[in-house]
Protein backbone atom coordinates (compact mmCIF):
# COMPACT_ATOMS: atom_id res chain seq x y z
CA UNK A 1 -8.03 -15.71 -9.30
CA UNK A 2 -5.98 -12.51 -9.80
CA UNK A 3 -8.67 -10.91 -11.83
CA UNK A 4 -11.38 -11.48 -9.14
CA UNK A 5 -8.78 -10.17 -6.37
CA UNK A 6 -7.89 -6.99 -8.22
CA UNK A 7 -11.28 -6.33 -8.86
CA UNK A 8 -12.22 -7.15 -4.89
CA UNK A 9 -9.51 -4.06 -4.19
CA UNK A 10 -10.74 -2.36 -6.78
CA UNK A 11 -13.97 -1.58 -5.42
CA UNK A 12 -11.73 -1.29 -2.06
CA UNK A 13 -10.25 1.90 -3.06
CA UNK A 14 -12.94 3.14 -5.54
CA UNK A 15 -14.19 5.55 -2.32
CA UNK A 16 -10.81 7.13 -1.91
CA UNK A 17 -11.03 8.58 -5.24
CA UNK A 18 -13.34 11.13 -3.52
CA UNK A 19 -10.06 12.19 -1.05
CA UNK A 20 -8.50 15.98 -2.01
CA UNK A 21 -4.94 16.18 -3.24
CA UNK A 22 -2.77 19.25 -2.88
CA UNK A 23 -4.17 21.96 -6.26
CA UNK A 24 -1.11 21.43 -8.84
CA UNK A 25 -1.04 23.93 -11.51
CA UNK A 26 0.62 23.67 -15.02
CA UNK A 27 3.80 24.01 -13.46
CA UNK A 28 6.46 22.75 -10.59
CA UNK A 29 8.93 23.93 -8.80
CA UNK A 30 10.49 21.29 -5.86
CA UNK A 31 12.25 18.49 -5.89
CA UNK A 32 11.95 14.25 -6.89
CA UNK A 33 12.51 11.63 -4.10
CA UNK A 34 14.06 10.36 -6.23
CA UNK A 35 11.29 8.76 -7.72
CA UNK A 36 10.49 7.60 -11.46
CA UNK A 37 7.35 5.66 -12.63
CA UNK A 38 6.79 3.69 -15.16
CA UNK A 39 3.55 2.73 -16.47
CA UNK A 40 1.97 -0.50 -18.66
CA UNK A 41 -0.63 0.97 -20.20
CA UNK A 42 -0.02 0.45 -24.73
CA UNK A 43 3.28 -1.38 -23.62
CA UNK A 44 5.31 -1.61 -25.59
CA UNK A 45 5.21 2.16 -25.93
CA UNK A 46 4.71 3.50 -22.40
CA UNK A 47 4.15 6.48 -20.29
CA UNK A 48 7.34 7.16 -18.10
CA UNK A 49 8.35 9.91 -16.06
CA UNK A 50 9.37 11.53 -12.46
CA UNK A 51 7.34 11.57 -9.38
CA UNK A 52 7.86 15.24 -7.89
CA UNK A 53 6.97 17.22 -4.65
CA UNK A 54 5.97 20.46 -5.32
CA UNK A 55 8.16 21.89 -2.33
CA UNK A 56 11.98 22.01 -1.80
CA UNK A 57 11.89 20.51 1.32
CA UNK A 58 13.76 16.86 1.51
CA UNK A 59 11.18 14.71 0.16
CA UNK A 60 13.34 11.41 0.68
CA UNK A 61 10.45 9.64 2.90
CA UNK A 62 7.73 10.26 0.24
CA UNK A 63 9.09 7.11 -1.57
CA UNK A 64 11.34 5.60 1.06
CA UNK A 65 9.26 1.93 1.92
CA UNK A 66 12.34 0.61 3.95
CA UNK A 67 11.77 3.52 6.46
CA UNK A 68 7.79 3.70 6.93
CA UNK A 69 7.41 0.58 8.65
CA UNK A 70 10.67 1.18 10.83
CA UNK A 71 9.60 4.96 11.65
CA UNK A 72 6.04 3.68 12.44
CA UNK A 73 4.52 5.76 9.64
CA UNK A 74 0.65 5.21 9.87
CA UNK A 75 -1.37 3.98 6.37
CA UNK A 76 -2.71 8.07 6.84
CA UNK A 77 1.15 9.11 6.65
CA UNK A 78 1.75 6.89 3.71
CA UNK A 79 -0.85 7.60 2.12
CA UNK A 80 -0.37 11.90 3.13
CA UNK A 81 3.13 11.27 1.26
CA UNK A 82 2.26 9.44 -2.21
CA UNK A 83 -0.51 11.92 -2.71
CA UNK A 84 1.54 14.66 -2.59
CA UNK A 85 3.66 13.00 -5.33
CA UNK A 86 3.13 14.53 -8.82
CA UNK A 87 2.90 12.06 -11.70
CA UNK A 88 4.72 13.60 -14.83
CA UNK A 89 4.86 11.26 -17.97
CA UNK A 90 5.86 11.08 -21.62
CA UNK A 91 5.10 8.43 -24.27
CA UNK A 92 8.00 6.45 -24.98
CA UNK A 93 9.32 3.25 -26.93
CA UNK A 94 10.97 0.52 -24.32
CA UNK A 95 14.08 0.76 -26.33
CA UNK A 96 14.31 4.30 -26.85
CA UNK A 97 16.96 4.72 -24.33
CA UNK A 98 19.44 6.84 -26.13
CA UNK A 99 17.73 10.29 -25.32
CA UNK A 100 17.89 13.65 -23.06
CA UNK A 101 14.72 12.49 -21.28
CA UNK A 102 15.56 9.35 -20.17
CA UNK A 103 18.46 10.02 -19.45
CA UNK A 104 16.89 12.58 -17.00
CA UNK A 105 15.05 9.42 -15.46
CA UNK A 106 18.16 6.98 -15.09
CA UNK A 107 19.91 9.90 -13.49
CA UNK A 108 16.99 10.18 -10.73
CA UNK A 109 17.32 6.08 -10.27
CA UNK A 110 20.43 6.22 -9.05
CA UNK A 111 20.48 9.37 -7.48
CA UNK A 112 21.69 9.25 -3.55
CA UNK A 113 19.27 11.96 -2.10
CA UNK A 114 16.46 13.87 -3.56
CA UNK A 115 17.00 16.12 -6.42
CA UNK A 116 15.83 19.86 -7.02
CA UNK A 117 13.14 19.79 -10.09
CA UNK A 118 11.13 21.92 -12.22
CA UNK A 119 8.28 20.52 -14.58
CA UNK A 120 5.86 22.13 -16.93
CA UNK A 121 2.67 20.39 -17.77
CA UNK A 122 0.40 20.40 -20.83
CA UNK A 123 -2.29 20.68 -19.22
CA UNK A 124 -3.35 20.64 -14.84
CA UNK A 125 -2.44 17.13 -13.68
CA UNK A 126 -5.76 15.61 -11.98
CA UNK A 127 -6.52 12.11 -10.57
CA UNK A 128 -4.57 9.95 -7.76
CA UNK A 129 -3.94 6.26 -8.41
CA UNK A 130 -4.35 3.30 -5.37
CA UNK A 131 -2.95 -0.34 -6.42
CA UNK A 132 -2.18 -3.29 -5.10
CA UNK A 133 0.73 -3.78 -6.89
CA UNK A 134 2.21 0.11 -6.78
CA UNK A 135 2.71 2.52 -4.08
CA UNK A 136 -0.49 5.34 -4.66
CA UNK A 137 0.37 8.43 -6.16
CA UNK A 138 -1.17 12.05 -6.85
CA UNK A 139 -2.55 13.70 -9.91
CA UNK A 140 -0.63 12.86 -13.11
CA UNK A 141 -0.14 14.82 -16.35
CA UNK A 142 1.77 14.91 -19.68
CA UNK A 143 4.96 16.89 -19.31
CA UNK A 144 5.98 20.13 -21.56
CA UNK A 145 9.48 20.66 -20.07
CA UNK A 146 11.53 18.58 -17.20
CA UNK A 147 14.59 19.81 -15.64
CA UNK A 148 17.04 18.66 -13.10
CA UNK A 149 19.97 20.05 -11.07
CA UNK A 150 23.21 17.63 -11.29
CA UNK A 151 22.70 14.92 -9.56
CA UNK A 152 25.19 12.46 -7.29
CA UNK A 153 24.67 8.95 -7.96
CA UNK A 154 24.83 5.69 -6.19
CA UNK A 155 28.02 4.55 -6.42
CA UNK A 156 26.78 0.52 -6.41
CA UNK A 157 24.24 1.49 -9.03
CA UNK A 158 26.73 3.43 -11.03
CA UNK A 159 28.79 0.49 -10.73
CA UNK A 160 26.47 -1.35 -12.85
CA UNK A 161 25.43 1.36 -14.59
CA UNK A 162 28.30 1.33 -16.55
CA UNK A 163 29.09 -2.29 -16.66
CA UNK A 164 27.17 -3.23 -20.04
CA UNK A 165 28.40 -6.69 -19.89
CA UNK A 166 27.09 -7.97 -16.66
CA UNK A 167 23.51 -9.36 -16.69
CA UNK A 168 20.80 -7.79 -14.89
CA UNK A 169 19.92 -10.30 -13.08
CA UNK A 170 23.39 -11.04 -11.41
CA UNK A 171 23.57 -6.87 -11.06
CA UNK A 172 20.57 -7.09 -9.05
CA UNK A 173 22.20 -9.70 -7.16
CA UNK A 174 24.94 -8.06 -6.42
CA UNK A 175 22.87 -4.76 -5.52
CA UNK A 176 21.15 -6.78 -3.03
CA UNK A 177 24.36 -8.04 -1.08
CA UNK A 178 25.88 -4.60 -0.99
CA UNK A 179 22.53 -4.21 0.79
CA UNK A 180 21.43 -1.43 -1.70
CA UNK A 181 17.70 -0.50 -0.74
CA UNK A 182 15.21 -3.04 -2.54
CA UNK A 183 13.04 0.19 -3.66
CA UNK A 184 16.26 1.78 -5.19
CA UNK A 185 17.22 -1.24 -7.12
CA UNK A 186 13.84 -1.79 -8.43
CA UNK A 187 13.69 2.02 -9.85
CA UNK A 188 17.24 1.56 -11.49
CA UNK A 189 15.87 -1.66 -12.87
CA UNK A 190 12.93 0.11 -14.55
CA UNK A 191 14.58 2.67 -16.46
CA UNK A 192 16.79 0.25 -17.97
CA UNK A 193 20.26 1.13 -16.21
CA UNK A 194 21.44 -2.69 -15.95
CA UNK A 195 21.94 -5.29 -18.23
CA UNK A 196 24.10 -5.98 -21.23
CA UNK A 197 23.61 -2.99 -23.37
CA UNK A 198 21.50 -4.64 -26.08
CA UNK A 199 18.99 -6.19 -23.60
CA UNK A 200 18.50 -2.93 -21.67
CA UNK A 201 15.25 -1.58 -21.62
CA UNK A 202 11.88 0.48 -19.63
CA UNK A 203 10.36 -2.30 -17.67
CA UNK A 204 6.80 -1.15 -16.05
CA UNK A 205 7.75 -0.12 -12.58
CA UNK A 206 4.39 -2.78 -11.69
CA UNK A 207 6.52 -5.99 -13.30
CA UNK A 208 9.89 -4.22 -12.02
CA UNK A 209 8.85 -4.79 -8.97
CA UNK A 210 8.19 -8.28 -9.33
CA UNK A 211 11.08 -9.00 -11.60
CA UNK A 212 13.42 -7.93 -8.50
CA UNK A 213 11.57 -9.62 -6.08
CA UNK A 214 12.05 -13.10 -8.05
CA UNK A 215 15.40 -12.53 -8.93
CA UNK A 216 16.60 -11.87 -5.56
CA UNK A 217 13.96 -15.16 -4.27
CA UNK A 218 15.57 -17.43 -6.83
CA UNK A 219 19.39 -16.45 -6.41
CA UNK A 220 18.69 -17.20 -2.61
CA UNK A 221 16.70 -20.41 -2.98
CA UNK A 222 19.34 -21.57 -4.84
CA UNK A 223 21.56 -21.30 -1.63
CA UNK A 224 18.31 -22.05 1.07
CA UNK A 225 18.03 -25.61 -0.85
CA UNK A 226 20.95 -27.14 0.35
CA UNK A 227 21.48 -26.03 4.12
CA UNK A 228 20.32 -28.62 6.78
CA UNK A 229 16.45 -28.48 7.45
CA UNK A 230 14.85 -26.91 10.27
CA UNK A 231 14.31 -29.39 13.47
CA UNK A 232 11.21 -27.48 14.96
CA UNK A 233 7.91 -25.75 13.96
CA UNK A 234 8.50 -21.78 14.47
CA UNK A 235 6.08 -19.07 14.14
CA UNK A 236 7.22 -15.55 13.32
CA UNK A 237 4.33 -12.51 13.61
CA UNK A 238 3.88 -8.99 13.39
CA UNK A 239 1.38 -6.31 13.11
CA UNK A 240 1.02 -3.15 11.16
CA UNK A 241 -0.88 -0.89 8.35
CA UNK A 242 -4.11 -3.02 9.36
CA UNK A 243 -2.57 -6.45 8.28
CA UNK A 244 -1.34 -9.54 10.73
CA UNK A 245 1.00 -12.09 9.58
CA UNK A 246 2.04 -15.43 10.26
CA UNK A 247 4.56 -17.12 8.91
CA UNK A 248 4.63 -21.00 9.87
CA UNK A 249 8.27 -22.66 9.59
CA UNK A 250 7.75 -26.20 9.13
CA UNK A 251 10.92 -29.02 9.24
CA UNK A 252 10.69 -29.67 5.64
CA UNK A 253 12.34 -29.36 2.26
CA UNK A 254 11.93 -25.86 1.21
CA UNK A 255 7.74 -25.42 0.27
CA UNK A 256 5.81 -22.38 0.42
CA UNK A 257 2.05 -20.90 0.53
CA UNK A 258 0.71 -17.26 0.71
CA UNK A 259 -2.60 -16.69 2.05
CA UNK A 260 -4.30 -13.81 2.46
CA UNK A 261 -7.56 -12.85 3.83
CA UNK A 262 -9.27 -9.50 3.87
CA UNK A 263 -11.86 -9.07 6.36
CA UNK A 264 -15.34 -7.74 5.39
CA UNK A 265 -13.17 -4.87 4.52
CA UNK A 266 -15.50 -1.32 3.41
CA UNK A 267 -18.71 -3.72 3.81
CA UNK A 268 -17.91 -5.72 1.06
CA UNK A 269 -17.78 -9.14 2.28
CA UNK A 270 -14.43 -11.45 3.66
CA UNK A 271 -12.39 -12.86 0.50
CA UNK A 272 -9.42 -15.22 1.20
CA UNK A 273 -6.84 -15.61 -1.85
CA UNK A 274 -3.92 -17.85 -1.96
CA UNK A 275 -1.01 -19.78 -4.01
CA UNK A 276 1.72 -22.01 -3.69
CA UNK A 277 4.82 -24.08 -4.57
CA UNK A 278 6.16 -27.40 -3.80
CA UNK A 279 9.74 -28.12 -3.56
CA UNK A 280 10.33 -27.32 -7.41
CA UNK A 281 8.98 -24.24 -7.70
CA UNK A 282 6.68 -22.42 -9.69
CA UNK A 283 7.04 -21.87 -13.56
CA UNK A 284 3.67 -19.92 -13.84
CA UNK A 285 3.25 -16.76 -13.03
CA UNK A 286 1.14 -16.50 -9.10
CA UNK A 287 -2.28 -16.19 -9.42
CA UNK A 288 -2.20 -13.79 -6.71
CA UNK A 289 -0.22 -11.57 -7.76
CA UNK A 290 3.05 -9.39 -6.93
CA UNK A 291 2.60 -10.20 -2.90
CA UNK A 292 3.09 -13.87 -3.44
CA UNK A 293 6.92 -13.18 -4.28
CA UNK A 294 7.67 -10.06 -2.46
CA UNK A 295 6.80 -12.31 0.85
CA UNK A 296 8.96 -15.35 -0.91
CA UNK A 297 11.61 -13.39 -1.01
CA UNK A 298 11.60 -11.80 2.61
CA UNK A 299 11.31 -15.03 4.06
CA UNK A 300 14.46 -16.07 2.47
CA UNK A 301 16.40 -13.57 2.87
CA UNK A 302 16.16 -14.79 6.68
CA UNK A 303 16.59 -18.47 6.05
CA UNK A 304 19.61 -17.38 4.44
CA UNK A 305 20.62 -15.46 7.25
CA UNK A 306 20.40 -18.52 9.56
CA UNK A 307 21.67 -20.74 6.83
CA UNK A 308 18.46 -22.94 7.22
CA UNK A 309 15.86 -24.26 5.06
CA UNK A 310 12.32 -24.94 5.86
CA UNK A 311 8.82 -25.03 4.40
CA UNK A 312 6.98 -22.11 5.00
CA UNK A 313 2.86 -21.17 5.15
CA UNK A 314 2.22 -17.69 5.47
CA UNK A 315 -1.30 -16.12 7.03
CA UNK A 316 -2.31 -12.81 6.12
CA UNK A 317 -5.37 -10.83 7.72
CA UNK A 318 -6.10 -7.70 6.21
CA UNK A 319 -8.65 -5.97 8.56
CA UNK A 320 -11.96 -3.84 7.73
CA UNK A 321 -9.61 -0.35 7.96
CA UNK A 322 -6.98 -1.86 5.23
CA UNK A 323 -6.32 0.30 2.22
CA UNK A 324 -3.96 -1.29 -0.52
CA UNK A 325 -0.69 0.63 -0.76
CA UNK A 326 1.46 -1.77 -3.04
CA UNK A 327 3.56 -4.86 -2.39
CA UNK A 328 5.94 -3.01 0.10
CA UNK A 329 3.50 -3.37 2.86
CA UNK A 330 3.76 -7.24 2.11
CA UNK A 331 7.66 -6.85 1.67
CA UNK A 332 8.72 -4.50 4.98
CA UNK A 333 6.02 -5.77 7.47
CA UNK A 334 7.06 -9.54 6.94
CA UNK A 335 11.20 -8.31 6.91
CA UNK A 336 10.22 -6.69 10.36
CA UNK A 337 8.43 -10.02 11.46
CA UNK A 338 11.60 -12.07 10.06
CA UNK A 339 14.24 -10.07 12.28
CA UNK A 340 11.82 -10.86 15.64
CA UNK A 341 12.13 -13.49 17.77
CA UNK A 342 10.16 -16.51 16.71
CA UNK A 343 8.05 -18.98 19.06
CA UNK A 344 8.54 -22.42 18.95
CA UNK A 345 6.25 -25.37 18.70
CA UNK A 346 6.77 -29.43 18.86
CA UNK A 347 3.69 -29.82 16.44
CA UNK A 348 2.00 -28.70 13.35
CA UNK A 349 -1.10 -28.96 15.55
CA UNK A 350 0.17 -26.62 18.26
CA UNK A 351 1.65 -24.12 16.25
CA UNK A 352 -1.60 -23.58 14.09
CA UNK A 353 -3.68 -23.61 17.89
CA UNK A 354 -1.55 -20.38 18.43
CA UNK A 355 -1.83 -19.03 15.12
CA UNK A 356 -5.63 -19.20 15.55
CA UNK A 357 -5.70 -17.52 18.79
CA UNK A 358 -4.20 -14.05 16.55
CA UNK A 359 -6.84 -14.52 13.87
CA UNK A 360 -10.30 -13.47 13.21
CA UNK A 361 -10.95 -15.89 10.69
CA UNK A 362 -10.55 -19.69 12.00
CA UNK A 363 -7.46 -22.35 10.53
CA UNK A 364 -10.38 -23.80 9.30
CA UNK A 365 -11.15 -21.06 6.97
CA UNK A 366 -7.59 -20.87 5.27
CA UNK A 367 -7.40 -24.52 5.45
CA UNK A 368 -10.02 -24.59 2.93
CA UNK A 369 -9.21 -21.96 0.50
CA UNK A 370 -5.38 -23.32 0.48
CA UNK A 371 -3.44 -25.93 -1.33
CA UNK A 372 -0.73 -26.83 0.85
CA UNK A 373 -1.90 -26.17 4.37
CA UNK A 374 -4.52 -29.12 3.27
CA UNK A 375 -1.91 -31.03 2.19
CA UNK A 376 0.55 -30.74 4.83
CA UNK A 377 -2.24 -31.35 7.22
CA UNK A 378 -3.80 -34.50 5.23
CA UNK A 379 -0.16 -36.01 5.18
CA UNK A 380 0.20 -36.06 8.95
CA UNK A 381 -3.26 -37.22 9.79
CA UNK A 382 -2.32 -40.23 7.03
CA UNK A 383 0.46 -40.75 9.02
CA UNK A 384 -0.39 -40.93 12.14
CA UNK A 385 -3.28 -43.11 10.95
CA UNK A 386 -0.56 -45.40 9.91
CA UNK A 387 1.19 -45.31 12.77
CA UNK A 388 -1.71 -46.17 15.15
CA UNK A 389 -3.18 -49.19 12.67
């Protein structure tokens, strides 16, 4: 299913290639986010590099996720900032961690601001790249010469910068409760600046991403499991960047589906993709993709908030104006529908009534593309049956 989903976004975004980005010549002047990217293309040898503005002005925002959603920055505004991000890039063994250049790149993962930058091309970057997995970004070339001024770093991520003994996964635990930003932890990962030294490594910012996401999911699941279940069916919802979600609390052990649906989105018909767990998890990798755990883990990061556990069904509408911008949108607009207040049902059935009334598509239609919604829904009918026999 993940094949047949990227290539539905593919020919999504295949029109945008035709949009104008800012004329780059051979060489830059400005500053980096901070931003680094690193690609997957002839891993293990990859292409990594800085993402840079070609102006000195702060360009913090440009790759700032936490703050678009909060700032109500528009899918135009998101998509006016990436754009205007240049992609340098250098071939490079994973392993190769022990030089000037990446060095360059760990510094700009954990610096605490934007940094001043100068870059000199082989040849005029061209192109702009949309994903569903990565934020977009402008043209891209092979660098000649990369500079930075001294930069100020982190002083969480430094913190386990230089601590080659503790494991990255329990550093990006401990990022997350010092409530370092998700998108800062997740560059730092990729360049390989946590770890015990002799497992550090480039990880492709696309499975960095996910890497975190699970990480900080399973460390919190791992708490979520064994607080007293939820008594009542809530519904949390909120609207943004041309999606809707839902996400249905049940009173269960811990379970959890992700659907999504894009609507008939750039006349190419409605597609509705989805996965799940039951209450032991999932071993294989989600067939659809990077959203299924950046949404598993924002949802528990509020269960273990309230120190609750519940199943959870989540309902995604993507409407005909949607334009993929990478798992953030998935990650900050269902945060932001986590921290409102939630409405409160006695039943499966009335919760799902209300759900319906916010969707284009019918229960009906999700209902038969899912796993667990069926299930759930199958398992009550069986037992009412039961209880009126």
């Amino acid at each position: 299913m993940i094949d047949s989903k990227y290539q539905y976004l593919k020919t999504i975004t295949k029109q945008l290639y035709n949009m104008r980005t800012k004329d780059i010549g051979k060489e830059i002047d400005g500053t980096t986010p901070p931003s680094v990217f690193i690609g997957s293309y002839n891993y293990p040898k990859v292409f990594a590099g800085p993402l840079l503005a070609p102006s000195y002005d702060d360009s913090a925002i440009m790759d700032k996720p936490e703050e678009w959603i909060a700032t109500n920055a528009s899918q135009q505004d998101i998509i006016g900032y990436r754009l205007n991000l240049v992609r340098g890039k250098h071939t490079i063994g994973i392993k190769d961690l022990e030089n000037n250049y990446i060095e360059k790149l760990q510094e700009i993962s954990m610096a605490s601001k934007s940094i001043a930058s100068e870059a000199e091309f082989n040849k005029k970057p061209v192109g702009m790249t949309f994903s569903a997995e990565n934020a977009p970004h402008g043209p891209s070339a092979e660098l000649k010469k990369f500079d930075i001024e001294n930069v100020k770093w982190d002083h969480q991520l430094e913190k386990t910068f230089y601590d080659t003994d503790l494991k990255a996964a329990d550093a990006v635990e401990i990022l997350h409760d010092k409530e370092v930003p998700f998108s800062q932890i997740q560059k730092a990962f990729s360049v390989g600046t946590m770890g015990e030294k002799k497992n550090r490594k480039l990880v492709p910012t696309r499975w960095s991403i996910t890497a975190v996401d699970s990480t900080i999911a399973d460390r919190l699941l791992s708490n979520v499991r064994h607080y007293d279940i939820l008594d009542i069916f809530r519904v949390y919802e909120f609207e943004s960047l041309n999606n809707y979600y839902a996400i249905l609390e049940m009173p269960t052990q811990w379970q959890y589906e992700w659907m999504e649906a894009f609507l008939d989105v750039k006349g190419k018909g409605s597609m509705i993709f989805t996965d799940c767990e039951h209450n032991k998890g999932k071993t294989e990798y989600s067939r659809v993709g990077g959203c299924y755990y950046t949404a598993k883990m924002a949802i528990l990061e509020q269960l273990e908030k309230d120190k609750l556990q519940a199943g959870c069904i989540v309902f995604r509408e993507a409407n005909e104006d949607y334009i993929p911008l990478g798992v953030f949108n998935v990650r900050e607009n269902i945060r932001h529908a986590m921290k409102t207040k939630p409405k409160e049902f006695e039943s499966m059935k009335k919760s799902l009534d209300y759900i319906e009334t916010k969707l284009q598509l019918t229960v009906k239609d999700f209902r038969k593309a899912s796993q667990l919604l069926d299930e759930v829904l199958k398992e009550r009918q069986t037992t009412l049956d039961q209880y009126f026999s």
